[in-house]
Protein backbone atom coordinates (compact mmCIF):
# COMPACT_ATOMS: atom_id res chain seq x y z
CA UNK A 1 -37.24 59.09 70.16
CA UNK A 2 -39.64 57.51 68.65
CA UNK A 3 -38.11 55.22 65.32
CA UNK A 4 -39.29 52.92 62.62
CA UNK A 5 -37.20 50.63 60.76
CA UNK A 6 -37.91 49.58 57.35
CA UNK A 7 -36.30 46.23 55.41
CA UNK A 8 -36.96 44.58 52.31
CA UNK A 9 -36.14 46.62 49.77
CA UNK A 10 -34.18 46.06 47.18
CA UNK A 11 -33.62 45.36 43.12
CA UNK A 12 -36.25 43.16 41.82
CA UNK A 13 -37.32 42.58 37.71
CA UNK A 14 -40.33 43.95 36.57
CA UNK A 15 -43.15 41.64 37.30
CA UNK A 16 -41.36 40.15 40.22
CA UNK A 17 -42.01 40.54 44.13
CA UNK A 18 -41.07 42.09 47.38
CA UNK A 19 -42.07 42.30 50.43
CA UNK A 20 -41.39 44.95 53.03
CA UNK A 21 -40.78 45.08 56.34
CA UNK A 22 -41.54 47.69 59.25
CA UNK A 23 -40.71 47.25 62.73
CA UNK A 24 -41.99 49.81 65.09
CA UNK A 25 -42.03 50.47 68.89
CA UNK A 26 -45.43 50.16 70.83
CA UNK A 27 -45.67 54.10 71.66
CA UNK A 28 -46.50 54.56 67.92
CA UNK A 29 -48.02 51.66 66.73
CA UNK A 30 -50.52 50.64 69.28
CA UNK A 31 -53.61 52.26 68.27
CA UNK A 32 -52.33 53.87 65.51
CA UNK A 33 -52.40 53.56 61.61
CA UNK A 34 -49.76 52.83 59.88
CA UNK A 35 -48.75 52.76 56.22
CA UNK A 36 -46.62 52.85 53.23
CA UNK A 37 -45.55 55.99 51.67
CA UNK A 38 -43.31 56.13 48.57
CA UNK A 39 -41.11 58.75 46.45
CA UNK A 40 -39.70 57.96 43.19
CA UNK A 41 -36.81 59.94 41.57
CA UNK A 42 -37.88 63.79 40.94
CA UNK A 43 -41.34 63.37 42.64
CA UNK A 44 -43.55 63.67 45.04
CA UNK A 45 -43.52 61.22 48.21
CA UNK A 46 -47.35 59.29 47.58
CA UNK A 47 -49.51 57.34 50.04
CA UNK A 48 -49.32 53.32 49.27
CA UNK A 49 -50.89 51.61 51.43
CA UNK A 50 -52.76 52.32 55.32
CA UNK A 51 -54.23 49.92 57.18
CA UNK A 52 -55.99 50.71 60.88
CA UNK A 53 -56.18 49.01 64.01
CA UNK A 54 -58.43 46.24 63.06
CA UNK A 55 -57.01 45.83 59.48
CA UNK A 56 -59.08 47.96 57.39
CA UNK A 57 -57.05 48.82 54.72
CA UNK A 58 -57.22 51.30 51.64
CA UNK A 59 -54.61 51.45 48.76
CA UNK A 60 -53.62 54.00 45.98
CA UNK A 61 -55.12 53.30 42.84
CA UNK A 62 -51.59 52.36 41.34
CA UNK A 63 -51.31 49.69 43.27
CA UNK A 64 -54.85 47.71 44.17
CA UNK A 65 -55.02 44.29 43.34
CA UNK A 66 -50.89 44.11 43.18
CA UNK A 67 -50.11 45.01 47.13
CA UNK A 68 -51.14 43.94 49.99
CA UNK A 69 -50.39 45.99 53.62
CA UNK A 70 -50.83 43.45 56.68
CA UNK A 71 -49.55 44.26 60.56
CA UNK A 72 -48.95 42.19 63.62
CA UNK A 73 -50.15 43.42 66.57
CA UNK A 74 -48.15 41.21 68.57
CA UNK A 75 -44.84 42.12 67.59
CA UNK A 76 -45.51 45.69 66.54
CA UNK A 77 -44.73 45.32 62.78
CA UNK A 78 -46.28 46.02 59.24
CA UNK A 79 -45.69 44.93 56.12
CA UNK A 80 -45.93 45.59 52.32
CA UNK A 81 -46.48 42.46 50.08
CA UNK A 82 -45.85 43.66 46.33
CA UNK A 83 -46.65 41.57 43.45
CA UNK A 84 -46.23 42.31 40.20
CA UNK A 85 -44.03 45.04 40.35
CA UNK A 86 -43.03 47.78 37.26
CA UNK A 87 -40.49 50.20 37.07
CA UNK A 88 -42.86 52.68 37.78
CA UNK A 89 -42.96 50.72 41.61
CA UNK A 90 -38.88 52.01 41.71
CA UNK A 91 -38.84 54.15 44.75
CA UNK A 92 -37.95 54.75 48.35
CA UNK A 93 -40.84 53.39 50.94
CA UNK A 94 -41.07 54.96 53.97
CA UNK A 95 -42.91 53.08 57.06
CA UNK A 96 -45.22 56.04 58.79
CA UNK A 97 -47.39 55.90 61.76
CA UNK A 98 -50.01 58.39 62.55
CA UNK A 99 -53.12 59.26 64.71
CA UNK A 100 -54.80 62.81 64.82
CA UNK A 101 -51.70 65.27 64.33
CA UNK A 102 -49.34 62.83 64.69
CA UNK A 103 -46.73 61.35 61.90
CA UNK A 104 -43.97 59.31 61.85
CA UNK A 105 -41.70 58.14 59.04
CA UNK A 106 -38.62 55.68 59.00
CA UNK A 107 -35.44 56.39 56.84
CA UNK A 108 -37.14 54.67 54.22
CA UNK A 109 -36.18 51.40 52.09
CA UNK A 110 -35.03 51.51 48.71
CA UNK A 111 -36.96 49.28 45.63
CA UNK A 112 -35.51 49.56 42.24
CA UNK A 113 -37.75 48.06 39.70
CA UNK A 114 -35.43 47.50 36.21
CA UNK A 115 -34.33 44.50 33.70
């Protein structure tokens, strides 16, 4: 079965940084986009982050200029580089992977964003 393991996450102060950590296997991450998705206490899970193939990458508005998604082809990972984070940043991240009809999540990493 296909699995994706997030690290990284964490307690950090507000306007501190993190950076996550996804390590996936090659059936779902060659040729496929992969991303950030995050749900904070008593909402909705969110897109982050995506990035494709060749490193295009789009962000939500929430978080452009302050994160940064990167992957390595090589070793089959991704990663979330978040600066300047707020309390509204605390959340679980979850690592997907998709093409066409296909989605993946991992377990998910927790970020908590306080003083």
């Amino acid at each position: 079965q296909a699995q994706l393991v997030e690290s990284g996450g964490g307690l950090v102060q507000p306007g501190g940084s993190l950076r996550l950590s996804c390590a996936a296997p090659t059936t779902i991450f060659s040729g496929h986009f992969m991303g950030w998705d995050r749900q904070a206490p008593g909402k909705q899970r969110e897109m982050v982050a995506s990035i494709d193939t060749v490193g295009k990458s789009i962000y939500a508005d929430s978080v452009k200029g302050r994160f940064a998604i990167s992957r390595d082809n090589a070793n089959n990972a991704v990663y979330l580089q978040m600066n300047d984070l707020q309390p509204g940043g605390t959340a679980v991240y979850y690592c997907k992977s998709h093409l066409l009809t296909s989605h993946y999540w991992g377990q998910g990493t927790r970020v908590a964003v306080s003083s």
